[in-house]
PDB file of N, CA and C in Angstrom:
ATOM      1  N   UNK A   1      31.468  -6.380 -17.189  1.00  0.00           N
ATOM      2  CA  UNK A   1      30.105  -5.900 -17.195  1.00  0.00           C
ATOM      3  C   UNK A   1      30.116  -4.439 -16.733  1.00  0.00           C
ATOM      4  N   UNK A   2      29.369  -3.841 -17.595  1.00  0.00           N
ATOM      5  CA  UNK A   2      29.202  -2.301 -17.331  1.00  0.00           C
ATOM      6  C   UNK A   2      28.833  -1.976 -16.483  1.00  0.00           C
ATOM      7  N   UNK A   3      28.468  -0.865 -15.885  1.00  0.00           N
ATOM      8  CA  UNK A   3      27.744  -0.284 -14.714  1.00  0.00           C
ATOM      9  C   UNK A   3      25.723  -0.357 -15.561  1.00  0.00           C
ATOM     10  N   UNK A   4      25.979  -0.043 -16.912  1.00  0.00           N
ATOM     11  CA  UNK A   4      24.817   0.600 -17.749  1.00  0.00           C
ATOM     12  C   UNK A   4      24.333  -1.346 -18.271  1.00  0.00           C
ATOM     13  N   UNK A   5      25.189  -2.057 -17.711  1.00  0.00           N
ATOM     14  CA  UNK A   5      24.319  -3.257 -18.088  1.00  0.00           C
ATOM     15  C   UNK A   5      23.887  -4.055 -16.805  1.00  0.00           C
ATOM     16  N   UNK A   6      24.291  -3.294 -15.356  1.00  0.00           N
ATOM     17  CA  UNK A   6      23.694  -4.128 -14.265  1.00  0.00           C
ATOM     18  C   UNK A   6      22.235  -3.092 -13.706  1.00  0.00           C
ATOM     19  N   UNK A   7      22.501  -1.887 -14.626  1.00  0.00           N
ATOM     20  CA  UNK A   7      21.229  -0.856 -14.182  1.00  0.00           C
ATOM     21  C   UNK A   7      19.952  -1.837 -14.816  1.00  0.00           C
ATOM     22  N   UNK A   8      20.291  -2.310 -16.548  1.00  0.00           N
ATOM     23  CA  UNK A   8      18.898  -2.732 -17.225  1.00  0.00           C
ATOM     24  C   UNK A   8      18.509  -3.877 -16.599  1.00  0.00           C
ATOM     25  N   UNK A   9      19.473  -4.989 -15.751  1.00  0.00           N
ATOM     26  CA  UNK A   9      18.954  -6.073 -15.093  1.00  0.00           C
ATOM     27  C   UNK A   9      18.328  -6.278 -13.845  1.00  0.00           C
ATOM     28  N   UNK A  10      18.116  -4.764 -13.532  1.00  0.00           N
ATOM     29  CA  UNK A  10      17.654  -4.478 -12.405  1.00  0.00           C
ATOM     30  C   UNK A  10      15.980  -4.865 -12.867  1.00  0.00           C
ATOM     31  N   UNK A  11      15.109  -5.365 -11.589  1.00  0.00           N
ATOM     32  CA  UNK A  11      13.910  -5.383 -11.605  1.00  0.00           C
ATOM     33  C   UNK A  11      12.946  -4.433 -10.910  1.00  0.00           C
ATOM     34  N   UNK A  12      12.353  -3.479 -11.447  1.00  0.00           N
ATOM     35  CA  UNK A  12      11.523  -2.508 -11.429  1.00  0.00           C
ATOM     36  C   UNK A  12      10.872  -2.786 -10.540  1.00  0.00           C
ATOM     37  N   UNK A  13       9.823  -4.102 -10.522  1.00  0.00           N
ATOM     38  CA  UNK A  13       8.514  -4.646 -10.333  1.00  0.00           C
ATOM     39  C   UNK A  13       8.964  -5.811  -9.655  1.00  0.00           C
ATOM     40  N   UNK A  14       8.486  -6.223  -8.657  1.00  0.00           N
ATOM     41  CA  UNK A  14       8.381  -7.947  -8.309  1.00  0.00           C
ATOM     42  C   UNK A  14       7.462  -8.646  -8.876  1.00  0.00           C
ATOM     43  N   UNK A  15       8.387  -9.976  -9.604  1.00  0.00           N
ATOM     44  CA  UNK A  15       7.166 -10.492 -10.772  1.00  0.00           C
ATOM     45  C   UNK A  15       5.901 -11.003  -9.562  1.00  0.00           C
ATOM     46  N   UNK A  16       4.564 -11.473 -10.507  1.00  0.00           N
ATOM     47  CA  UNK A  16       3.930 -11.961  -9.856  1.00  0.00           C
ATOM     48  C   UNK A  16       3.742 -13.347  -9.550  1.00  0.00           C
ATOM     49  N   UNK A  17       3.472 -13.979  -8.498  1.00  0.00           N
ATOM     50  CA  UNK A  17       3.617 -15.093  -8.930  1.00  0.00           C
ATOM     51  C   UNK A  17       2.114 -16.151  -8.506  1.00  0.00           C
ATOM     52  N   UNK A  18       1.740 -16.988  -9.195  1.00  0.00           N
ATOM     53  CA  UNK A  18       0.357 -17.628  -9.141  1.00  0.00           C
ATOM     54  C   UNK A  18       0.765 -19.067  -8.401  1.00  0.00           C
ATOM     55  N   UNK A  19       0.025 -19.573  -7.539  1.00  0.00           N
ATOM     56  CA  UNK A  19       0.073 -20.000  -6.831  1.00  0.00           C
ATOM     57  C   UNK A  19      -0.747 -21.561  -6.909  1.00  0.00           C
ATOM     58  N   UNK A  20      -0.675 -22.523  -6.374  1.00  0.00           N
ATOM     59  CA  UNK A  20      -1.292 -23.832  -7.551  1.00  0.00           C
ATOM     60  C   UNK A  20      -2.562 -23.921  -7.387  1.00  0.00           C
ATOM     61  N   UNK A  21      -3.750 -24.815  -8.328  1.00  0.00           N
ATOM     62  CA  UNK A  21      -4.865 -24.317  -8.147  1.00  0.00           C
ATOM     63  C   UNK A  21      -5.764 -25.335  -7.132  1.00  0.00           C
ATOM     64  N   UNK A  22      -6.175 -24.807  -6.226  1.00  0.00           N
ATOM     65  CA  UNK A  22      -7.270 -25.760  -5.458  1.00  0.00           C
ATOM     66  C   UNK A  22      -8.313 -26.162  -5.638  1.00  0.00           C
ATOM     67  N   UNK A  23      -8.820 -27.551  -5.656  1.00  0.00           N
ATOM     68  CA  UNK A  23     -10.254 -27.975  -6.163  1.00  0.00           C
ATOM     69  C   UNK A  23     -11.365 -27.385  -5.369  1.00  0.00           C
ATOM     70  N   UNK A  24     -11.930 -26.925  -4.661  1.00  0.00           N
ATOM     71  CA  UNK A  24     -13.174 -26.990  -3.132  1.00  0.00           C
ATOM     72  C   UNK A  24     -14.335 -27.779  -3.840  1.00  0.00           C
ATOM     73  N   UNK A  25     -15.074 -28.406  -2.641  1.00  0.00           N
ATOM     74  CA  UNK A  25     -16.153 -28.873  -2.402  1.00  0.00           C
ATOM     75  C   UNK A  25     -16.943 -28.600  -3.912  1.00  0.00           C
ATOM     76  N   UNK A  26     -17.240 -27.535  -3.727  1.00  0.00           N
ATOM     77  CA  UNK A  26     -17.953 -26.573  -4.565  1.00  0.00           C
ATOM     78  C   UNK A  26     -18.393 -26.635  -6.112  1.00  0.00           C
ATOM     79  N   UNK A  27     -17.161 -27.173  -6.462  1.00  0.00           N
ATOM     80  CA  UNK A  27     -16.630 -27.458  -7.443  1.00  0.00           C
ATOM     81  C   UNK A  27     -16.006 -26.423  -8.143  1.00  0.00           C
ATOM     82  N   UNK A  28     -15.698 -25.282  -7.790  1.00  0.00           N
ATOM     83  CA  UNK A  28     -14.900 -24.023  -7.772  1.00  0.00           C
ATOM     84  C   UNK A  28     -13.237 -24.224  -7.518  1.00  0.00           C
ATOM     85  N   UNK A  29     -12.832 -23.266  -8.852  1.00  0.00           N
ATOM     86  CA  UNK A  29     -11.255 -23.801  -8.768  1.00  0.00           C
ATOM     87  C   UNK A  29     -10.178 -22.088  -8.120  1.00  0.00           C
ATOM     88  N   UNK A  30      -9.624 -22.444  -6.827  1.00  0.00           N
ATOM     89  CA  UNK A  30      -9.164 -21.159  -6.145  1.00  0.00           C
ATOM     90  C   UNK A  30      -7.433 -21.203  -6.823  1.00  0.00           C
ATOM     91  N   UNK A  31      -7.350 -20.224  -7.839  1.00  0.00           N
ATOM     92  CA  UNK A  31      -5.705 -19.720  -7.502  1.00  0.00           C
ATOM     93  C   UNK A  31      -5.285 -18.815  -7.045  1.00  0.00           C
ATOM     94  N   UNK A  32      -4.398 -18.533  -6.185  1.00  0.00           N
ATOM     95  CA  UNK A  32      -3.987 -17.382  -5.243  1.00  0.00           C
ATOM     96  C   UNK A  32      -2.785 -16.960  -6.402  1.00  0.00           C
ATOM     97  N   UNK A  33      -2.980 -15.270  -6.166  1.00  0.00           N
ATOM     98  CA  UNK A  33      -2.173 -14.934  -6.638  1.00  0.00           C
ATOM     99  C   UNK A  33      -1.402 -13.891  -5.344  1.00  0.00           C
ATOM    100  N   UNK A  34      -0.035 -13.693  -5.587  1.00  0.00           N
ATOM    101  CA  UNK A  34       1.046 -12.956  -4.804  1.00  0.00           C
ATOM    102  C   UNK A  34       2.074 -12.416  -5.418  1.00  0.00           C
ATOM    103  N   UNK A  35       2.650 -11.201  -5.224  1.00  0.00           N
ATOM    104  CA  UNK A  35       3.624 -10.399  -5.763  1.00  0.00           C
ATOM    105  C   UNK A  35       4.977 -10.497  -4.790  1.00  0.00           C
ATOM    106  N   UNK A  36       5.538 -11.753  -5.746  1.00  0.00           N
ATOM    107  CA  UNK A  36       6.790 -11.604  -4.634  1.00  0.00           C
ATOM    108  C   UNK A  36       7.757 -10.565  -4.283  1.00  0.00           C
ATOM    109  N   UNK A  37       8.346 -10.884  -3.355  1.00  0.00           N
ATOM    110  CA  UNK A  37       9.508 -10.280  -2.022  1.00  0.00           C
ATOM    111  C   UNK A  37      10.575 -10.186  -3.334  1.00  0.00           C
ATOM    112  N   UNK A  38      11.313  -9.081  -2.721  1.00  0.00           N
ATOM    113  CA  UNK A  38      12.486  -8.538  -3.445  1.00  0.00           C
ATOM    114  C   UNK A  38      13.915  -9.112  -2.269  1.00  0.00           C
ATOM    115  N   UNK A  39      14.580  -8.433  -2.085  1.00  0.00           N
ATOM    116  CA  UNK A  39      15.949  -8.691  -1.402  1.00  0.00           C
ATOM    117  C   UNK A  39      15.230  -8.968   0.266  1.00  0.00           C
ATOM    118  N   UNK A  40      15.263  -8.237   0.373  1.00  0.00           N
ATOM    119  CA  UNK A  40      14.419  -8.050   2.102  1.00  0.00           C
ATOM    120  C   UNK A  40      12.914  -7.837   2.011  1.00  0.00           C
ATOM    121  N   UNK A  41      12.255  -8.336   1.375  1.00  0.00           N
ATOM    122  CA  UNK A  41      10.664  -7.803   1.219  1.00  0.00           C
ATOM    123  C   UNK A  41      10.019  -9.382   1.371  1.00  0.00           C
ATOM    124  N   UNK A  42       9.417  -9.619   2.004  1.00  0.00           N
ATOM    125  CA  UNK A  42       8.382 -10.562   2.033  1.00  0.00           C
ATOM    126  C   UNK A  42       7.233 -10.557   0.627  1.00  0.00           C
ATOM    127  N   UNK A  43       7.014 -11.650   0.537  1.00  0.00           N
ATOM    128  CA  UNK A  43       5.893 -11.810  -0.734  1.00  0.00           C
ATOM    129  C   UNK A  43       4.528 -11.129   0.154  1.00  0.00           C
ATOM    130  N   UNK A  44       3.660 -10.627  -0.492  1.00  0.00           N
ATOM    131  CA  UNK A  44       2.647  -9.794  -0.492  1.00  0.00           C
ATOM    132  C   UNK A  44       1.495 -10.600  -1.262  1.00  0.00           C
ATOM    133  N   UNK A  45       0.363 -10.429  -0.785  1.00  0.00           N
ATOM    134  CA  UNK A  45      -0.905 -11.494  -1.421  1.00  0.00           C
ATOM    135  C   UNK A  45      -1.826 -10.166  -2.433  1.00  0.00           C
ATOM    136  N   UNK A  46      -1.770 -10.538  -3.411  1.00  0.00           N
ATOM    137  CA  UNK A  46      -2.455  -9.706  -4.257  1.00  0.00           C
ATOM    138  C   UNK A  46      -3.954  -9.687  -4.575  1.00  0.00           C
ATOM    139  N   UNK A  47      -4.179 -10.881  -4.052  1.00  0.00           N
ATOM    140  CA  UNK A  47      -5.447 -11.890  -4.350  1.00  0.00           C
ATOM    141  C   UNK A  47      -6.268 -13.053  -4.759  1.00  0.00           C
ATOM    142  N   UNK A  48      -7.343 -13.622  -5.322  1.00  0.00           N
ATOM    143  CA  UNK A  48      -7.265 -14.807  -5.802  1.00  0.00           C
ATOM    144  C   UNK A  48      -8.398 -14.852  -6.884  1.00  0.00           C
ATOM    145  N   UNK A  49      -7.910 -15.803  -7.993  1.00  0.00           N
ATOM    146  CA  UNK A  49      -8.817 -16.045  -8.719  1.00  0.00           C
ATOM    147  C   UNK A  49      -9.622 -16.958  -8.616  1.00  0.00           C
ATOM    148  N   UNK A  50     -11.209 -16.998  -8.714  1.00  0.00           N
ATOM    149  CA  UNK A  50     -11.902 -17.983  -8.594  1.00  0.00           C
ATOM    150  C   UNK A  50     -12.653 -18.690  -9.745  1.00  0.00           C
ATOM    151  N   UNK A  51     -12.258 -19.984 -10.272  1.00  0.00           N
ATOM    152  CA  UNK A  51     -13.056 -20.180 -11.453  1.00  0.00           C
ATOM    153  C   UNK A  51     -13.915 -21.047 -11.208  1.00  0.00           C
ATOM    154  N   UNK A  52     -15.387 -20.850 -11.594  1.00  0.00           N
ATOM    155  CA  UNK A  52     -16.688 -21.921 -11.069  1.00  0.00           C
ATOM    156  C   UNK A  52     -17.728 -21.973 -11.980  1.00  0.00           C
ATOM    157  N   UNK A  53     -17.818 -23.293 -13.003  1.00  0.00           N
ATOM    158  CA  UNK A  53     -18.716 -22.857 -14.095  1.00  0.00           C
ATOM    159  C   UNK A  53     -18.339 -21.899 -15.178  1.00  0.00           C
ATOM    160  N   UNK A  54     -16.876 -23.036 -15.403  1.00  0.00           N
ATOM    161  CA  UNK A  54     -16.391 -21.636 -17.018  1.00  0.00           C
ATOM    162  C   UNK A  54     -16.108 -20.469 -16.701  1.00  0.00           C
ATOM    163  N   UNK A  55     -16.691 -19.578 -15.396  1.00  0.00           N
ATOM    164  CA  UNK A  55     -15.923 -18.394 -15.531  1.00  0.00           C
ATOM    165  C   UNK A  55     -15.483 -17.871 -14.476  1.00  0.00           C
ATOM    166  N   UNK A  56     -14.471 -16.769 -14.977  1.00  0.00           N
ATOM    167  CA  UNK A  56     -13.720 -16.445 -13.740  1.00  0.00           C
ATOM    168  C   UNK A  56     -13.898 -15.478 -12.995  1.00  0.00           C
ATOM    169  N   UNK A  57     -13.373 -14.893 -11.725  1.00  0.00           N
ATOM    170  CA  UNK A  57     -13.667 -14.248 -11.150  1.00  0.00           C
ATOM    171  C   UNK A  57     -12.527 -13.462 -10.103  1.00  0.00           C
ATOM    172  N   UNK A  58     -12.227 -12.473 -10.080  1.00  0.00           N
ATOM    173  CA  UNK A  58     -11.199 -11.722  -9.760  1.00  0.00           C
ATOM    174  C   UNK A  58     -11.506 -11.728  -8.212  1.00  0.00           C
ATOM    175  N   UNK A  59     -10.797 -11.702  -7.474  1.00  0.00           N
ATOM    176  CA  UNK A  59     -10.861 -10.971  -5.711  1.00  0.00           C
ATOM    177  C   UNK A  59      -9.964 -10.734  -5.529  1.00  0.00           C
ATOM    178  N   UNK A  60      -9.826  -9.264  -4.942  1.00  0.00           N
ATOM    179  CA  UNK A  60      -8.264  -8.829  -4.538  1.00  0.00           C
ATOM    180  C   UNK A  60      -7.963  -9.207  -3.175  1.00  0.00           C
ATOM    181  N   UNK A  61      -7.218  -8.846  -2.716  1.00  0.00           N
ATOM    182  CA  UNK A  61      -7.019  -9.080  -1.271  1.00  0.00           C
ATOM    183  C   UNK A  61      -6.956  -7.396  -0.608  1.00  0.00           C
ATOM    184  N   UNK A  62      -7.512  -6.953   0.524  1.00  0.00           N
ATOM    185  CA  UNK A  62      -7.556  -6.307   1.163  1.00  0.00           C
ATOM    186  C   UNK A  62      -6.572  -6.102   2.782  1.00  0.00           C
ATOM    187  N   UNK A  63      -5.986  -5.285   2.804  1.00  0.00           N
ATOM    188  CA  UNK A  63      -4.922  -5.430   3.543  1.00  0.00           C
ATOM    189  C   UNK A  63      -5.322  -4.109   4.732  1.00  0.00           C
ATOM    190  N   UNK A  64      -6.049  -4.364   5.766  1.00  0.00           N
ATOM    191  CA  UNK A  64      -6.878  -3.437   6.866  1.00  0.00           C
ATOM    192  C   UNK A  64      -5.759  -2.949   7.570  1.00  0.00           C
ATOM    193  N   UNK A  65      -4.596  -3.597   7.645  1.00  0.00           N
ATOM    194  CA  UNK A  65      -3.325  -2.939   8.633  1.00  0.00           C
ATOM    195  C   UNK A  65      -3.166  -1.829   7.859  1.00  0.00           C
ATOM    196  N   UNK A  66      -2.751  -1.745   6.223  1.00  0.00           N
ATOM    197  CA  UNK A  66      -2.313  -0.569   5.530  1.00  0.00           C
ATOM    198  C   UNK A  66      -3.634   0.166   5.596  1.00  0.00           C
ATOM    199  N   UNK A  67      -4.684   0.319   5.464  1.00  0.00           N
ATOM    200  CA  UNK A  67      -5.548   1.360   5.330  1.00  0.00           C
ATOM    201  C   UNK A  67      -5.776   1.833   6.289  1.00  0.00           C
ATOM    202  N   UNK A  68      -5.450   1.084   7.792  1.00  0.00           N
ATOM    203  CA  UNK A  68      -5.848   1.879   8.860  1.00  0.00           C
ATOM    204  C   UNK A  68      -3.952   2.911   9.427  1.00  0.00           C
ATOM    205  N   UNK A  69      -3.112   2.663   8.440  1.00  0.00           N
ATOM    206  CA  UNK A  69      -1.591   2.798   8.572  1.00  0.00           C
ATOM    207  C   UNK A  69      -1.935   4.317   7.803  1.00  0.00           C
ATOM    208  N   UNK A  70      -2.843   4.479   6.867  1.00  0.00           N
ATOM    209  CA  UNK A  70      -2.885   5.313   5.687  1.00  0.00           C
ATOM    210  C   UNK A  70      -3.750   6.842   6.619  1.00  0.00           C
ATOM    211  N   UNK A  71      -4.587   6.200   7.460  1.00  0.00           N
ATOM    212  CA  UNK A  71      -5.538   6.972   8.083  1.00  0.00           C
ATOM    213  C   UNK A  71      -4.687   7.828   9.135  1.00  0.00           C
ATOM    214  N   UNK A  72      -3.681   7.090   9.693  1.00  0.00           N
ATOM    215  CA  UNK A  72      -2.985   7.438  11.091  1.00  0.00           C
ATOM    216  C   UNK A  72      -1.974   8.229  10.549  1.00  0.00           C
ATOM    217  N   UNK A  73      -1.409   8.270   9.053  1.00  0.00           N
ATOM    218  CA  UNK A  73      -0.803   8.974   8.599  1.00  0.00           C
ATOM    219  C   UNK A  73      -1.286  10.580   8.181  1.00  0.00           C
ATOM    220  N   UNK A  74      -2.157  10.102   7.384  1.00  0.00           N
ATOM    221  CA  UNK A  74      -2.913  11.501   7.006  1.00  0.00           C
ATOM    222  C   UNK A  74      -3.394  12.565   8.449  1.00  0.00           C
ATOM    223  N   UNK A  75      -4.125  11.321   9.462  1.00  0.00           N
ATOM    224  CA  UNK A  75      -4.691  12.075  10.748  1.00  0.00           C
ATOM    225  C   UNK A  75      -2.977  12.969  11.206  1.00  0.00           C
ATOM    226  N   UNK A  76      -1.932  12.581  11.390  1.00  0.00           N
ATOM    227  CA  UNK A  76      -0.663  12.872  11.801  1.00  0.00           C
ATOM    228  C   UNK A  76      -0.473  13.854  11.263  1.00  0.00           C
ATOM    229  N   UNK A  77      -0.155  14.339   9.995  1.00  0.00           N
ATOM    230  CA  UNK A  77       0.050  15.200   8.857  1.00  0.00           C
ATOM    231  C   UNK A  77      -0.653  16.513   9.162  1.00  0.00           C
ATOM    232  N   UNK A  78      -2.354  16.355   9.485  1.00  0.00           N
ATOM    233  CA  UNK A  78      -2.909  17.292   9.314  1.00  0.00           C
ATOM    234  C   UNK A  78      -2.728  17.779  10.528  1.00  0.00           C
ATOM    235  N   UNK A  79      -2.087  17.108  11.574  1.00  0.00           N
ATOM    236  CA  UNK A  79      -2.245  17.599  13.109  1.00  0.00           C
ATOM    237  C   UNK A  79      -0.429  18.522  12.726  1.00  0.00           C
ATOM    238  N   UNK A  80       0.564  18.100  12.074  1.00  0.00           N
ATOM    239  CA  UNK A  80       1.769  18.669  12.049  1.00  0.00           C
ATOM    240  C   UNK A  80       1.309  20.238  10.739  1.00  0.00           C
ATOM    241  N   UNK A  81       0.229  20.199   9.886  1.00  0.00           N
ATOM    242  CA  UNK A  81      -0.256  21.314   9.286  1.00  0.00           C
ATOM    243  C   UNK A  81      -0.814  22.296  10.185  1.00  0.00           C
ATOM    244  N   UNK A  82      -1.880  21.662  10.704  1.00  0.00           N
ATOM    245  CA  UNK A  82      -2.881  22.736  12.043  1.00  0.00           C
ATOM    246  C   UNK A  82      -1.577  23.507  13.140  1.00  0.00           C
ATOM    247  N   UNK A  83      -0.655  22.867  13.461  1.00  0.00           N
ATOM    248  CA  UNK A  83       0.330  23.471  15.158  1.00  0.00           C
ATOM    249  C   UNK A  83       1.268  24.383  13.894  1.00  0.00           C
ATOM    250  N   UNK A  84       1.961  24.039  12.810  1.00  0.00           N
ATOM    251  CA  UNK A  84       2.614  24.837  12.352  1.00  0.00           C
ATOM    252  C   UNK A  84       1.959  26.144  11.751  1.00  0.00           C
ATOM    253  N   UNK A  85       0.742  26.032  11.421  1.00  0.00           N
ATOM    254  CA  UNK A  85      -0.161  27.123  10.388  1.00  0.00           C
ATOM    255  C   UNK A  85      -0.316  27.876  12.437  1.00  0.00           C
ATOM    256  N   UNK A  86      -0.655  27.383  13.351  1.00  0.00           N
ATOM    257  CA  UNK A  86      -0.760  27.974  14.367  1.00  0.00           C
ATOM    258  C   UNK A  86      -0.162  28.387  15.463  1.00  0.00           C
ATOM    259  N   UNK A  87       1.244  28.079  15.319  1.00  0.00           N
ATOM    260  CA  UNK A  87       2.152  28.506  15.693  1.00  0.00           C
ATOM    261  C   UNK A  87       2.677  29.985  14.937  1.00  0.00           C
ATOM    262  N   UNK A  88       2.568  29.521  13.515  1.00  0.00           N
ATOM    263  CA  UNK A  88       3.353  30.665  12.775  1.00  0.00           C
ATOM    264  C   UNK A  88       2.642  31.872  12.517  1.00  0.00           C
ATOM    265  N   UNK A  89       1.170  31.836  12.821  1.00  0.00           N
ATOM    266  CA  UNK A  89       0.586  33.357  12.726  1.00  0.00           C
ATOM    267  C   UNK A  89      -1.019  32.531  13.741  1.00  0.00           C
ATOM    268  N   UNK A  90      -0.974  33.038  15.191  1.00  0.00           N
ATOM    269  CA  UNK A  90      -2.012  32.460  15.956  1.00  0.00           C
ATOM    270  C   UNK A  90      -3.447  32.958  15.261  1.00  0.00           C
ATOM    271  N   UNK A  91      -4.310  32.357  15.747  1.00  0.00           N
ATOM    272  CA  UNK A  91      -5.987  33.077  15.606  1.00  0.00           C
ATOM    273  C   UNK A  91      -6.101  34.160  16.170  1.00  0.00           C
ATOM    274  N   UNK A  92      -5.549  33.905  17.568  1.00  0.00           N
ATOM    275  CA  UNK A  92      -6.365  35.261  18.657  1.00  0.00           C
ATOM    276  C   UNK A  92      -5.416  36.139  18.183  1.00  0.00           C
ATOM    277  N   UNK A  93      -6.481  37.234  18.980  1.00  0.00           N
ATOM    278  CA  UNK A  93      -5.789  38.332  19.196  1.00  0.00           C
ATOM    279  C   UNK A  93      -4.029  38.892  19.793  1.00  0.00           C
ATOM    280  N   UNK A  94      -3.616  39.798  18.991  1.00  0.00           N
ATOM    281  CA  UNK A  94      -2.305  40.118  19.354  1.00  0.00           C
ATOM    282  C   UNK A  94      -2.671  40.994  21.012  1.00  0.00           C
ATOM    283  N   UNK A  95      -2.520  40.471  22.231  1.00  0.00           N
ATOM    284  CA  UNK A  95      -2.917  41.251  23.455  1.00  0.00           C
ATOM    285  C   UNK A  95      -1.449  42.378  23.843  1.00  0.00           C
ATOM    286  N   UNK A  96      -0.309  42.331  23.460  1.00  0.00           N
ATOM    287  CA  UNK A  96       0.521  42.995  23.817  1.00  0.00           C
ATOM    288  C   UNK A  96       0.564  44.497  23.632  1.00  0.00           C
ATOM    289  N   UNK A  97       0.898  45.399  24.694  1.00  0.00           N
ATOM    290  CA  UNK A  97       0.780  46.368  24.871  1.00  0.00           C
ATOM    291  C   UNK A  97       2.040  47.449  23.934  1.00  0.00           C
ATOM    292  N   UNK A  98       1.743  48.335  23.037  1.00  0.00           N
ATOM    293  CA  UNK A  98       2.594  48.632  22.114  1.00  0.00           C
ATOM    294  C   UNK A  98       2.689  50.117  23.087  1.00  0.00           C
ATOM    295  N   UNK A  99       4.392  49.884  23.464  1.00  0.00           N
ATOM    296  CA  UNK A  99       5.099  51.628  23.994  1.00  0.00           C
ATOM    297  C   UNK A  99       5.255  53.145  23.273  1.00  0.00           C
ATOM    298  N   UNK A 100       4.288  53.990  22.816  1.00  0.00           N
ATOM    299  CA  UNK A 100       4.775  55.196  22.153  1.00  0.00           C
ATOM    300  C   UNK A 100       6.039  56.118  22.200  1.00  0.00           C
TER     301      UNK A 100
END
């Protein structure tokens, strides 16, 4: 086996995978869907479908650790932009006394 035939068997994407379907009360049918784990990656919840009365209905899943991960990043970033832009040429005034 080639090197150029273990590159194409490589997987890009973690397939998705659907999850079995639950009856509720309701009479509403829940399938969860999840994007499985790769080598070391845990499966990830993508969301669930809800079908109730013939039709269906999409819900994603919302993941509040990453968006508040996304915020602390950007807040970080702009604080390592602001000290370098102000380090490398200050606001104030140059006060040093120039010798003729």
């Amino acid at each position: 086996m080639t090197i150029r035939d273990r590159v194409e068997q490589l997987v890009t994407e973690p397939p998705i995978v659907f999850g079995e379907p639950i009856e509720t009360a309701a009479g509403a049918t829940v399938i969860t869907v999840s994007r499985a784990g790769g080598l070391l990656r845990h499966p990830h919840p993508v969301g669930v479908f809800v079908v109730h009365e013939g039709r269906a209905h999409w819900t994603p899943a919302m993941d509040a650790n990453r968006i508040t991960q996304l915020g602390e990043w950007i807040g970080l970033l702009t604080g390592v932009i602001a000290a370098l832009a102000i380090l490398r040429r200050p606001p104030w005034p140059d006060l040093h006394r120039r010798s003729r």
